[in-house]
Each structure stands twice: as C-alpha cells, then as structure tokens.
C-alpha atoms as a PDB file:
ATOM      1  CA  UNK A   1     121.503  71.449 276.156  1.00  0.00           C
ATOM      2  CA  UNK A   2     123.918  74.359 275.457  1.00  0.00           C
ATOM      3  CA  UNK A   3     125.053  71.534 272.937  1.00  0.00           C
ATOM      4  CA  UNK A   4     122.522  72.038 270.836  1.00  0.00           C
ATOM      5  CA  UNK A   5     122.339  75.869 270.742  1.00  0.00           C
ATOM      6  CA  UNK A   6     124.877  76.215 268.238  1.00  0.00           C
ATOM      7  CA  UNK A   7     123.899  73.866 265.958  1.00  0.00           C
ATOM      8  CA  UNK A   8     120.137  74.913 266.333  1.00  0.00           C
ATOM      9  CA  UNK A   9     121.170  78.699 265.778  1.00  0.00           C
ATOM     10  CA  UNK A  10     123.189  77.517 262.541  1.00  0.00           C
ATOM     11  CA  UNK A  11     120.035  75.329 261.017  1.00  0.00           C
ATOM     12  CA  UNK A  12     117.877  79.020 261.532  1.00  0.00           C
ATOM     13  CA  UNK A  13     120.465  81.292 260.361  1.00  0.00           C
ATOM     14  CA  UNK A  14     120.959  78.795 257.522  1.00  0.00           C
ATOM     15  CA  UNK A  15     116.835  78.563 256.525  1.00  0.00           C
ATOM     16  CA  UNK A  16     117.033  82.255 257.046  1.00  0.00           C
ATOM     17  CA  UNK A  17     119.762  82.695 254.295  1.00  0.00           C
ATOM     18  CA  UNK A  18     118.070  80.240 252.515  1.00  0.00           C
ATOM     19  CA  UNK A  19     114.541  81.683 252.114  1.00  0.00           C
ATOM     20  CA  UNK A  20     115.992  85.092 251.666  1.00  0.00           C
ATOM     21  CA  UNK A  21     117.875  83.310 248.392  1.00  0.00           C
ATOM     22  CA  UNK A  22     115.085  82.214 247.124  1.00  0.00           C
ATOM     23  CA  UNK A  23     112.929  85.043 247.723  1.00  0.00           C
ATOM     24  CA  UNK A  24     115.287  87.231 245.395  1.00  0.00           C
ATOM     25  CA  UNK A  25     114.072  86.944 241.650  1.00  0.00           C
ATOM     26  CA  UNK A  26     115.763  85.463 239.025  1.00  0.00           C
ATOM     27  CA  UNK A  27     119.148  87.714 237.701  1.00  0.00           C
ATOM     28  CA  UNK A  28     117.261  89.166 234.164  1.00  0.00           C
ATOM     29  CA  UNK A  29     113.711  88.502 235.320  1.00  0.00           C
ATOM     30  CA  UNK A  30     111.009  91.913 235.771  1.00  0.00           C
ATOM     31  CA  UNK A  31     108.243  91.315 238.022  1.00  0.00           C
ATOM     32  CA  UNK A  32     104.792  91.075 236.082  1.00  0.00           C
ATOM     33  CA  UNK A  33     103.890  94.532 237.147  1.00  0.00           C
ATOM     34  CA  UNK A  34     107.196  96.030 236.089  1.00  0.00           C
ATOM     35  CA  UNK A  35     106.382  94.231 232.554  1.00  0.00           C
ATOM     36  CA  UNK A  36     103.012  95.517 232.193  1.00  0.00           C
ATOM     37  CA  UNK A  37     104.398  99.493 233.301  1.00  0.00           C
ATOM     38  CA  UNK A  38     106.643  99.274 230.633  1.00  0.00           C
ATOM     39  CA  UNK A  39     104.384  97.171 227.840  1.00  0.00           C
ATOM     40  CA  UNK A  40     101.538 100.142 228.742  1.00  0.00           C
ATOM     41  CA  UNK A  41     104.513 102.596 228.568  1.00  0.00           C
ATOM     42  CA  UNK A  42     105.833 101.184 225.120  1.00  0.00           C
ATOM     43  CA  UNK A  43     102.012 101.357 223.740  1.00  0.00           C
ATOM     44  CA  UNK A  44     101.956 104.797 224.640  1.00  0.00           C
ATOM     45  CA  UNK A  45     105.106 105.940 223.317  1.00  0.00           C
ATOM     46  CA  UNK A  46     104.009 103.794 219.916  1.00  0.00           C
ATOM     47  CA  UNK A  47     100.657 105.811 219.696  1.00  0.00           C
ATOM     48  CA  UNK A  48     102.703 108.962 220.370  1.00  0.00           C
ATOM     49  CA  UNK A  49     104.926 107.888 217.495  1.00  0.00           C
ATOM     50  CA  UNK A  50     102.069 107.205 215.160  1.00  0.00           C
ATOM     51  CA  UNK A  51     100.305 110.408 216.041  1.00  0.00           C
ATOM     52  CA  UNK A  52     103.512 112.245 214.996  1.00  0.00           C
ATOM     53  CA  UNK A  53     103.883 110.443 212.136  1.00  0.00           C
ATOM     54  CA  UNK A  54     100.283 111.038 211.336  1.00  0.00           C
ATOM     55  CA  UNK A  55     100.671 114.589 212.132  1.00  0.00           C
ATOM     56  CA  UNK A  56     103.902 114.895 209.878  1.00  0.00           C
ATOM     57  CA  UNK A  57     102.240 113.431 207.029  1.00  0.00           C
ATOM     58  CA  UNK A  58      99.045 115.648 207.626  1.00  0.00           C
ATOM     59  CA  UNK A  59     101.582 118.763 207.681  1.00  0.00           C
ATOM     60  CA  UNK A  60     103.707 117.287 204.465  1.00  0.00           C
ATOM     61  CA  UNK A  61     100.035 116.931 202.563  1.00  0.00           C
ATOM     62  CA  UNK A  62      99.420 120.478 203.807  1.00  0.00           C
ATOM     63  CA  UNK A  63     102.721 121.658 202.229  1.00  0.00           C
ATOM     64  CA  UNK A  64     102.049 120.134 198.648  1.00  0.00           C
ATOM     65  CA  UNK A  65      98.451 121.331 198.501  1.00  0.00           C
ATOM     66  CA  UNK A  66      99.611 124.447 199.105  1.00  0.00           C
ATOM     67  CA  UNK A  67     102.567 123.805 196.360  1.00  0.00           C
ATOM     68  CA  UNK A  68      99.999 122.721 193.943  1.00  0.00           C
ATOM     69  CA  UNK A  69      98.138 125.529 194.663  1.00  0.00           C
ATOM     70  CA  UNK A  70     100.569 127.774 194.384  1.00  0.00           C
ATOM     71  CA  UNK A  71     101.871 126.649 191.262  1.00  0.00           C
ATOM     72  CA  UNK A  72      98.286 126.383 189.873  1.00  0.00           C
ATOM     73  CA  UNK A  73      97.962 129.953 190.610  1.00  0.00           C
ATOM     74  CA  UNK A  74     101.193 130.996 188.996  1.00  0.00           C
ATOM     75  CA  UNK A  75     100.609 129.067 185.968  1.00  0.00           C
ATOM     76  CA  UNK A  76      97.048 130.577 185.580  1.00  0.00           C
ATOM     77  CA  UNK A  77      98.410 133.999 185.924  1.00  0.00           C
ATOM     78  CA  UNK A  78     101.306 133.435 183.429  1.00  0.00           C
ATOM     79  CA  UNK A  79      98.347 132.168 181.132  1.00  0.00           C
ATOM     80  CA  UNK A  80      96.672 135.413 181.828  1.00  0.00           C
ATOM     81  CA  UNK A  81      99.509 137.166 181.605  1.00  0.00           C
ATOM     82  CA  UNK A  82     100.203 135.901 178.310  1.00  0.00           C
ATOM     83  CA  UNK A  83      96.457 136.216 176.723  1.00  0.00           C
ATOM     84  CA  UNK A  84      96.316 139.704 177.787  1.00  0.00           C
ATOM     85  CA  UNK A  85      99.600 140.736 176.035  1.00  0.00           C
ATOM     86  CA  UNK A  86      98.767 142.524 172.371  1.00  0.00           C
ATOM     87  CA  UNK A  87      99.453 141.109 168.922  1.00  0.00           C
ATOM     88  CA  UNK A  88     102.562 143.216 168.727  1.00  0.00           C
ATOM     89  CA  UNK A  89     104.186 142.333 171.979  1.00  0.00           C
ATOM     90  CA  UNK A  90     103.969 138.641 171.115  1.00  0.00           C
ATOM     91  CA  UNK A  91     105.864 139.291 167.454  1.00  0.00           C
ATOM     92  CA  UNK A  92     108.283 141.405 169.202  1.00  0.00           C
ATOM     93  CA  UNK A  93     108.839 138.557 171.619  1.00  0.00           C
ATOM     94  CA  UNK A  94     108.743 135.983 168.493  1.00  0.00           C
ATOM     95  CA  UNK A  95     111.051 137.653 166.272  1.00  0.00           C
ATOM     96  CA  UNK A  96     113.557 138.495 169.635  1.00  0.00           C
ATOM     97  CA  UNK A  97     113.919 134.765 169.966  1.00  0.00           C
ATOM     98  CA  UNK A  98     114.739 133.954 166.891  1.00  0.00           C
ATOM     99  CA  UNK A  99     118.153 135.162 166.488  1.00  0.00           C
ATOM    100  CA  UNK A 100     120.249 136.965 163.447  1.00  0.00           C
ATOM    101  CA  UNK A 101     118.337 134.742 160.766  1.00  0.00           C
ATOM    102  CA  UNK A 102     115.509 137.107 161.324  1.00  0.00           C
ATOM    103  CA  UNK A 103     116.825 140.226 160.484  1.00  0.00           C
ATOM    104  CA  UNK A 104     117.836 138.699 157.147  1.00  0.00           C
ATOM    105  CA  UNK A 105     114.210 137.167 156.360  1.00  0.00           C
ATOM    106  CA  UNK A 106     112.485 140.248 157.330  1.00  0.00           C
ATOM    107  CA  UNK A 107     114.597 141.809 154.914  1.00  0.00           C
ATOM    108  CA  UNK A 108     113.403 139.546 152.074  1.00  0.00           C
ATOM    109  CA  UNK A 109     109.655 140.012 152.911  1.00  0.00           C
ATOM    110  CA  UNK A 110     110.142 143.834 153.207  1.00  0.00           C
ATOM    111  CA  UNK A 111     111.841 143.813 149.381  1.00  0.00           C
ATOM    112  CA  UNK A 112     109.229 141.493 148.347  1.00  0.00           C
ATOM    113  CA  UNK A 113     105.798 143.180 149.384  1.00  0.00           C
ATOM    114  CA  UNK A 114     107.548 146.830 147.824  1.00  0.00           C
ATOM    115  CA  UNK A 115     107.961 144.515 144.498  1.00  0.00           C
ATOM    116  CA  UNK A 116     104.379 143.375 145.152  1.00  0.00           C
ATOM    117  CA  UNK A 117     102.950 146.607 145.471  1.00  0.00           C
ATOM    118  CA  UNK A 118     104.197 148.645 143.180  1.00  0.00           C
ATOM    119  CA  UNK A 119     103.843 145.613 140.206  1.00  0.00           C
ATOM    120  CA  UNK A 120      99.908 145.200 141.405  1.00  0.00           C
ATOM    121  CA  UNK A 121      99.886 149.238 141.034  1.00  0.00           C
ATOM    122  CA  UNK A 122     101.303 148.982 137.505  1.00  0.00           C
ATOM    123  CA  UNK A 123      99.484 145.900 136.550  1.00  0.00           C
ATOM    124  CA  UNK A 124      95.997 146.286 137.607  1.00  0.00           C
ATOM    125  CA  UNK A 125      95.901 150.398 136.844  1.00  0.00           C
ATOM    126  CA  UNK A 126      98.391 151.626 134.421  1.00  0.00           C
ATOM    127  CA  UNK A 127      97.995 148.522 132.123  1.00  0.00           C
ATOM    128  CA  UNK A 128      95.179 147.369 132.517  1.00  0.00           C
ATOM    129  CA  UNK A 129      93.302 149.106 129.882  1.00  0.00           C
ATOM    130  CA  UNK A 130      89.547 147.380 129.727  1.00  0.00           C
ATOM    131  CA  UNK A 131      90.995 146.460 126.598  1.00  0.00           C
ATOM    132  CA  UNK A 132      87.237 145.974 124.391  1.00  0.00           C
ATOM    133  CA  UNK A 133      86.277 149.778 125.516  1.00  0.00           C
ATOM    134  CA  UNK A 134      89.475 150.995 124.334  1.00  0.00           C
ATOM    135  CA  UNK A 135      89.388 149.469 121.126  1.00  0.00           C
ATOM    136  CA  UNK A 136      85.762 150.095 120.659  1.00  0.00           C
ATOM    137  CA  UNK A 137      86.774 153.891 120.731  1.00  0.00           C
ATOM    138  CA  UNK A 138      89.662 153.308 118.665  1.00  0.00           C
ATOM    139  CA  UNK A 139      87.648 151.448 116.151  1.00  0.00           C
ATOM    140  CA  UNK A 140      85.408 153.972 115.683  1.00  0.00           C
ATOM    141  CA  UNK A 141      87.673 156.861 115.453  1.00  0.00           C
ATOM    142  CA  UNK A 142      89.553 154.963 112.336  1.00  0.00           C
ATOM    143  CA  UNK A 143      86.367 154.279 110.687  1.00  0.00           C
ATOM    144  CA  UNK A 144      85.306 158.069 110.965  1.00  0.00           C
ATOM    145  CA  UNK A 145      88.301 158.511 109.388  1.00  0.00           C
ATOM    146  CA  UNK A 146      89.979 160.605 112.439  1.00  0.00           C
ATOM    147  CA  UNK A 147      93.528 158.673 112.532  1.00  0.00           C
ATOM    148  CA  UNK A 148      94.820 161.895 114.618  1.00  0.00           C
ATOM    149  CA  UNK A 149      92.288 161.260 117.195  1.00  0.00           C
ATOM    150  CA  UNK A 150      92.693 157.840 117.310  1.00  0.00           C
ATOM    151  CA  UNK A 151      96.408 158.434 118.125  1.00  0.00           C
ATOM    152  CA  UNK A 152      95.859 160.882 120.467  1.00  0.00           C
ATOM    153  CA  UNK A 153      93.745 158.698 122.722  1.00  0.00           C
ATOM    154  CA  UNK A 154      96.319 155.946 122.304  1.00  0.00           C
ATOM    155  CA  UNK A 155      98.995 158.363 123.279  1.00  0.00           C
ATOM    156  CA  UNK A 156      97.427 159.696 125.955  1.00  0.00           C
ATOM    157  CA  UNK A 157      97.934 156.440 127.688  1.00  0.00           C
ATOM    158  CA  UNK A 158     100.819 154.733 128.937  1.00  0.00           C
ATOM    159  CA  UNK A 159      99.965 150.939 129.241  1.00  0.00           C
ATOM    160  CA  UNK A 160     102.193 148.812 126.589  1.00  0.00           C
ATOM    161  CA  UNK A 161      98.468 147.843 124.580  1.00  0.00           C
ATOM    162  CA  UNK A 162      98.205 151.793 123.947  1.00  0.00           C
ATOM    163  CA  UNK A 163     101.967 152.292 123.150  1.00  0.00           C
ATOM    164  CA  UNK A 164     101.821 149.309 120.588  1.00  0.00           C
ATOM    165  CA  UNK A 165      97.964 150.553 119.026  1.00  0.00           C
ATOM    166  CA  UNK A 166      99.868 153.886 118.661  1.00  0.00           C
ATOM    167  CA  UNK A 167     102.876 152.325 116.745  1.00  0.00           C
ATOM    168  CA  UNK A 168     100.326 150.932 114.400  1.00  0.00           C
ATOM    169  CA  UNK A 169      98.449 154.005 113.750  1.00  0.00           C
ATOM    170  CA  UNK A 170     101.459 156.118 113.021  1.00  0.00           C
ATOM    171  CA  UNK A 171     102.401 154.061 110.124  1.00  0.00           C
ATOM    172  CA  UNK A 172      99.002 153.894 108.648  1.00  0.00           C
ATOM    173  CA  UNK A 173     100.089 155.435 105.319  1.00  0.00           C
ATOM    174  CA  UNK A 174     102.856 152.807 104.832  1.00  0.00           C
ATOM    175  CA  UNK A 175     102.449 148.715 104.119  1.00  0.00           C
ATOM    176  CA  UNK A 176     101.235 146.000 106.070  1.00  0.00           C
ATOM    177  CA  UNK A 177     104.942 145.056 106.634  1.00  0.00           C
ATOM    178  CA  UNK A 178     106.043 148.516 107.980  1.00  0.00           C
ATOM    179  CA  UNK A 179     103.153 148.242 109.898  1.00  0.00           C
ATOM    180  CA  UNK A 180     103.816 144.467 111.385  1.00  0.00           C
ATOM    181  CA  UNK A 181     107.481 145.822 111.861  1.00  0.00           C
ATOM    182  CA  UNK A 182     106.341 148.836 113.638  1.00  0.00           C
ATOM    183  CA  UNK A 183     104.185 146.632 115.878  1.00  0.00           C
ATOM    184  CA  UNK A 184     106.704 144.117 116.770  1.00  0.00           C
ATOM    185  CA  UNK A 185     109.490 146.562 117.550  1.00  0.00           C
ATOM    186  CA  UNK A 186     107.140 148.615 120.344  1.00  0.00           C
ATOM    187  CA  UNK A 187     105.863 144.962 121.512  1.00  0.00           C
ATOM    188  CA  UNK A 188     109.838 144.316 122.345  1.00  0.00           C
ATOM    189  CA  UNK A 189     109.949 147.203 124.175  1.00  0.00           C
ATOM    190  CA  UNK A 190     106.868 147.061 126.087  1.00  0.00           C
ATOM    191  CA  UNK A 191     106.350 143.605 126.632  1.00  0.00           C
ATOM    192  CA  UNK A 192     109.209 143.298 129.113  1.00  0.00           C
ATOM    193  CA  UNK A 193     107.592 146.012 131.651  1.00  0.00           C
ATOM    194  CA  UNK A 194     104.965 143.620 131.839  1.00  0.00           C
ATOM    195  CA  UNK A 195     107.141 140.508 133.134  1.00  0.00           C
ATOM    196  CA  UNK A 196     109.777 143.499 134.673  1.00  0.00           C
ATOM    197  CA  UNK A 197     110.826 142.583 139.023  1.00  0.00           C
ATOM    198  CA  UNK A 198     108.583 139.724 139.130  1.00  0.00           C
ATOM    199  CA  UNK A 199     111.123 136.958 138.918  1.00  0.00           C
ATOM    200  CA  UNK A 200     112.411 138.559 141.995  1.00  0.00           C
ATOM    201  CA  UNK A 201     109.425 137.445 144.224  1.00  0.00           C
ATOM    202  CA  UNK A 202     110.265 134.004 143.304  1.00  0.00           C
ATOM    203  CA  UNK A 203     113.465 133.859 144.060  1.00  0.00           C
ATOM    204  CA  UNK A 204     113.044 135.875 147.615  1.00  0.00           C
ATOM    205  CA  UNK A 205     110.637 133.411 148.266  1.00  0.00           C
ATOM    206  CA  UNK A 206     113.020 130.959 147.599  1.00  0.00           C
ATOM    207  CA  UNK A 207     115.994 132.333 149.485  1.00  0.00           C
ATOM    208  CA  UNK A 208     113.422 132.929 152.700  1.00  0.00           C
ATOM    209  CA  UNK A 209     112.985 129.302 153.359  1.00  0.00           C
ATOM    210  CA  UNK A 210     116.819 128.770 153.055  1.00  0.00           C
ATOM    211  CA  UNK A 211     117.549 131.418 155.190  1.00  0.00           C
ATOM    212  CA  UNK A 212     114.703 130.321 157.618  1.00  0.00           C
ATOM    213  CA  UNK A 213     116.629 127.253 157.412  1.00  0.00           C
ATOM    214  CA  UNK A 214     120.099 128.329 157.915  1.00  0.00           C
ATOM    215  CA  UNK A 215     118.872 129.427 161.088  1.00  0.00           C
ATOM    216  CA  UNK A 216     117.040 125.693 162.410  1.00  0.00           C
ATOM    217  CA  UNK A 217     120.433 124.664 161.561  1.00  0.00           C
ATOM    218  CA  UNK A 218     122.121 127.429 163.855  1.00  0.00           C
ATOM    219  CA  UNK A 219     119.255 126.734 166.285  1.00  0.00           C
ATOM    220  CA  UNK A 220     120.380 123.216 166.793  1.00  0.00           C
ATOM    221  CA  UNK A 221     124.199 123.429 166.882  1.00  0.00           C
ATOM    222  CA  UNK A 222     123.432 125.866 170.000  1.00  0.00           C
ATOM    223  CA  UNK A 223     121.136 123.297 171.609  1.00  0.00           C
ATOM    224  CA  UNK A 224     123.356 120.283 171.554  1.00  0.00           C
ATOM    225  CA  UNK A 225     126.088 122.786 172.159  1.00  0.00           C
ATOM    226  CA  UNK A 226     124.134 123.451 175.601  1.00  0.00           C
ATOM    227  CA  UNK A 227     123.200 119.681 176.623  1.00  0.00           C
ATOM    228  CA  UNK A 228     126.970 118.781 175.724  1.00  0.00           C
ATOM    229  CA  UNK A 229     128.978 121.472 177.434  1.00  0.00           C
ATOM    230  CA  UNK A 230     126.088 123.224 179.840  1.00  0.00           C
ATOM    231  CA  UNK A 231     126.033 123.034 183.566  1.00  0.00           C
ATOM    232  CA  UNK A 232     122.639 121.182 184.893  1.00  0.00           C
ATOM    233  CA  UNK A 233     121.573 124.682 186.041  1.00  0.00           C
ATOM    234  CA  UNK A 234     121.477 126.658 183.069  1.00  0.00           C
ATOM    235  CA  UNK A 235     121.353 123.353 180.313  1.00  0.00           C
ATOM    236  CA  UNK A 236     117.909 123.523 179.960  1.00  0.00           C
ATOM    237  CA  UNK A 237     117.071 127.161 179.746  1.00  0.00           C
ATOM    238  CA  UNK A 238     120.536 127.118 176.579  1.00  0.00           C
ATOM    239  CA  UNK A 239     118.554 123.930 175.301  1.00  0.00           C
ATOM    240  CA  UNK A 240     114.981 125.977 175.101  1.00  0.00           C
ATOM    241  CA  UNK A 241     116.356 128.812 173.570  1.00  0.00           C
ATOM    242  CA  UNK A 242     118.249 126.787 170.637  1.00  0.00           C
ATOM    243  CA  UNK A 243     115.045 124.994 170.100  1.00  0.00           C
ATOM    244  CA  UNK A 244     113.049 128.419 169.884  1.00  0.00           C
ATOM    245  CA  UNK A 245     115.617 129.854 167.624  1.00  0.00           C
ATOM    246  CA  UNK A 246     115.392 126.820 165.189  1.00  0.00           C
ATOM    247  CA  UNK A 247     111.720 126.544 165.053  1.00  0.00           C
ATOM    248  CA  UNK A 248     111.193 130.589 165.040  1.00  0.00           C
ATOM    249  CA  UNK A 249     113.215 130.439 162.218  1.00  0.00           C
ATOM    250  CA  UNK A 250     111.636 128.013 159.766  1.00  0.00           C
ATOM    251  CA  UNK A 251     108.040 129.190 161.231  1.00  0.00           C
ATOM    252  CA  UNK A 252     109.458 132.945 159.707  1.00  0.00           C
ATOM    253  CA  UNK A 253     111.324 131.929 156.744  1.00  0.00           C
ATOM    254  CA  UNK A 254     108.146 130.381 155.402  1.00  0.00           C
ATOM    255  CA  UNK A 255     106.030 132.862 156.587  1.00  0.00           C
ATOM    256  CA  UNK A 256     107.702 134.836 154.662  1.00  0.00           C
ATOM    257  CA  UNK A 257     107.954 132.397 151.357  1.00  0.00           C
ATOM    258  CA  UNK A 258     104.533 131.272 151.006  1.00  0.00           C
ATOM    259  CA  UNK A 259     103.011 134.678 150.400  1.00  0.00           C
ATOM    260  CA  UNK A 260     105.660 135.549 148.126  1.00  0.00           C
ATOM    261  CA  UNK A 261     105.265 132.487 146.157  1.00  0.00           C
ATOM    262  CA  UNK A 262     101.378 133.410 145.716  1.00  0.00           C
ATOM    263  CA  UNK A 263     102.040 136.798 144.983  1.00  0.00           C
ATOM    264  CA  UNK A 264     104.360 135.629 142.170  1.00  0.00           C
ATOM    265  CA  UNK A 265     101.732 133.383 140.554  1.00  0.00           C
ATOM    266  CA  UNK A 266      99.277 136.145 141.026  1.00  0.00           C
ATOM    267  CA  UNK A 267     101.043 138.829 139.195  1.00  0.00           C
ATOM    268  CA  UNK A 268     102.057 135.992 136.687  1.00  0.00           C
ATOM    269  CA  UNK A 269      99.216 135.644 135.577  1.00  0.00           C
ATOM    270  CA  UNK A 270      97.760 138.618 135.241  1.00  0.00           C
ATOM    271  CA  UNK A 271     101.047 139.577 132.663  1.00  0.00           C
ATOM    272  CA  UNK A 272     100.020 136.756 130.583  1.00  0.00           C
ATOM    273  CA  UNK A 273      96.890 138.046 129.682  1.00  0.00           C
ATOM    274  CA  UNK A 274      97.974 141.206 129.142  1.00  0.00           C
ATOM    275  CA  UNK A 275     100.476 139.883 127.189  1.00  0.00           C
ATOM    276  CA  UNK A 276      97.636 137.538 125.540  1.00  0.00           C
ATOM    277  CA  UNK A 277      95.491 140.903 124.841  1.00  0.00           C
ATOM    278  CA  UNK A 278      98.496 142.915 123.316  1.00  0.00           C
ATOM    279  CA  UNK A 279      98.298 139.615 120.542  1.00  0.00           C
ATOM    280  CA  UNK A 280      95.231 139.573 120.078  1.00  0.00           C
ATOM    281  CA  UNK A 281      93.836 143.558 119.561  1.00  0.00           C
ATOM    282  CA  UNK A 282      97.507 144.184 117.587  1.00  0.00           C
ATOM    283  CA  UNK A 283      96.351 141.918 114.992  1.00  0.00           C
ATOM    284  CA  UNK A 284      92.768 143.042 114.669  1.00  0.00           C
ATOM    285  CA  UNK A 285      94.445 146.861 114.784  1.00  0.00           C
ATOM    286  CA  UNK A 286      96.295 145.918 111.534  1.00  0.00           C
ATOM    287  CA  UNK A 287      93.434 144.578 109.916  1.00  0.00           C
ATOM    288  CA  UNK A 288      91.153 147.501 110.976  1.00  0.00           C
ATOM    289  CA  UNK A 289      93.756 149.739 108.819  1.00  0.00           C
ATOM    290  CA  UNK A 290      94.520 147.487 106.135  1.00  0.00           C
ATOM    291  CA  UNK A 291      90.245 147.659 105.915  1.00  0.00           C
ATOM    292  CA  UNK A 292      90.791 151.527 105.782  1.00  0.00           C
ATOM    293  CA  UNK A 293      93.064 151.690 103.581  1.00  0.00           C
ATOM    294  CA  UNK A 294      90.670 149.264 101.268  1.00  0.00           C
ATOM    295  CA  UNK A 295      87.945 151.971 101.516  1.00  0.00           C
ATOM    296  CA  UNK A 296      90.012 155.100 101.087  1.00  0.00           C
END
C-alpha cells in the first residue's frame, strides 16, 4: 500500500501540472473580451480622430471664408478708394509713374497748345476779314471816287487781305504792272504770317510719339532688368512699375500727338483759304481800278 502512494501522488501532481498547462492561453493569443475592449477602444479613438479631423477642416474652411472675406473687403475698399479719388489725383498719379519721358512730352504739348492758341487768335480774328463785306465797302468807296477812304479803311486793318488791298490802292495812279508788282511784293510779305509756327505743331506731334516711345523702350529694359536680376520679393513690384512706365508713356506721347496733329490740319486749312481769298479779291481789286481809271 505505501507502494503505491508515491506513484499515485506523482500521477496527481502530474494531471495537476498538466491541466494548469493547458489552462494557460496560447503565448500571443488575447482573450475574446480583451479583443473586443480594445476593437471598441480602437473605434472610439477612430471616431475621435475623424471628429478632429472634421473639426480641423471645419476650422481651416472657417479661416479661408474669413480670408476671402477679408480680401473681398479690401479689394472693394481699394475700388472705393480709387473711384472716390478726383480727376487730378489720378493724372498726378499717372504722370508720377511714368518716369523722365514725361516731363519731356508735357513739354511738347505745353509748346504746342501756346502755338495753337495764339495762331487760332491770329487766324480766326486778326485775318479773318469777312472778306465780301470788306470788299463791298471798298468797292463802293472806289466807285464814289474816295480812293483816300478806301485806303484808310484798308489801313486801318492789319490782316494780310487789307495790307495787300492797300498796296493796290496806293498805286492807283500808276499802270496795271506797277500795280500787279505792288500786289505781289506785299503778298510775299504777308502771305508767310499766314503759314508762320504752324509747321511746328506737326513736327511736336511727331517728336511726342517718339518720345512717348523712347520711354516704352526705357519701360521695358527696367522690367526685364527686374525679372533677370530681382529678388522673388521685390521682382514683381520692379516688373509692374517697368510695365507702367512703358505703357504710361506711349498712352502720353500720343495723347499728346493726336491733338496736335488735328490742330495742325485745322489751322492748315483755314491759311489756305485765306490764302485762296487774298487771290481771288487781289485780282478783282486790280480790275475794280483799272475800271476807274477807264471812267476817269
């Protein structure tokens, strides 16, 4: 019996050892409750993730409205800002950007509305005579006889039509060549006030748009000058301001041309028909006192 102790004590301790073996889990293996802790665990700390991502993004669309916004606002009140500046502030700011070339072109237009001016003075008031009343009166002074008067109302004004009837007059007594002669020499000398600082409108006109595009040129070498040589922070705001200079240029220097092209034609053509009258009533002046001359 005491035998069998041993070996019976040896089987228990060994199903003992056993069965407490087996009992323990696998070496890597979670019990199913552990796994479904930490799969509700991981859900939650997934929906916490998307909520903060969902939150960021809600916050990051908050912060560009409000960019937009913002820069909506500013560019509305920089468009406000611009309308309610006056006519003069906007050519000051015009003419500011568009360099040296502007000085020189303002120059030109300056000399070329004084040349305007004071030719439409002389033009349309000092020679223009209403040629058919003067002549009328003329005409009938000679045939009353009163050669006197009729040079004293052609000397009393100084447009060349007058200063050439007068020539006439005072060499009634003498032929129809001393007359003709006497009527072409005070034609050569008055014909040329007609026709006198015009050509200059032309050719300020003409050295405007050069000028105007001197400057483009100028313009340009600065802004490739920037985009070649510039540092990214200050390339564009060098590259504007050679493009404003360029186009502020040409925009002046033919602001300045075209009216002083017009001008020119205007004044043009006004001399030529004062220049077309001064032909026409000297010849019927010398047959008016070759007629006179007939009946005295």
């Amino acid at each position: 019996m005491r035998r069998l102790v041993f070996p019976v004590l040896t089987v228990v301790a060994a199903t003992i050892l056993a069965g407490m073996v087996l009992a323990q889990p696998p070496e890597g293996d979670v019990p199913a409750d552990s796994l479904l802790a930490d799969s509700l665990r991981a859900d939650s700390l997934r929906a916490d993730s998307i909520a903060a991502v969902q939150r960021a993004d809600s916050i990051r669309a908050d912060s560009i409205a409000s960019l937009e916004a913002a820069r909506a606002d500013s560019i509305a009140a920089a468009l406000e800002a611009e309308a309610s500046r006056g006519f003069f502030a906007k050519a000051a700011d015009f003419f500011r950007k568009g360099g040296p070339a502007m000085w020189a072109i303002l120059l030109f237009l300056t000399a070329g509305l004084a040349i305007f001016i004071e030719r439409f003075i002389f033009l349309f008031f000092v020679a223009n005579l209403h040629p058919e009343s003067f002549m009328a009166r003329i005409a009938d002074l000679v045939r009353r006889g009163s050669i006197e008067g009729a040079i004293a109302a052609a000397s009393s004004k100084d447009a060349p039509l007058a200063r050439v009837i007068e020539a006439a007059l005072r060499n009634y007594r003498g032929t129809a060549r001393d007359i003709q002669n006497a009527v072409d020499e005070m034609a050569l000398a008055e014909l040329p006030r007609l026709n006198a600082r015009t050509g200059y409108l032309a050719m300020l006109a003409n050295v405007s748009t050069m000028v105007g595009l001197l400057g483009t040129i100028f313009g340009l070498i600065t802004a490739f000058s920037a985009v070649a040589a510039a540092d990214p922070e200050t390339r564009s705001t060098l590259l504007a301001n050679g493009i404003s200079q360029a186009m502020n240029t040409t925009a002046f220097g033919l602001m300045s041309a075209i009216p002083q092209l017009i001008a020119y034609s205007f004044l043009t053509s006004k001399a030529d028909r004062l220049i077309d009258d001064i032909d026409r009533y000297s010849v019927m002046v010398m047959n008016m006192l070759a007629q006179a001359r007939k009946e005295d």
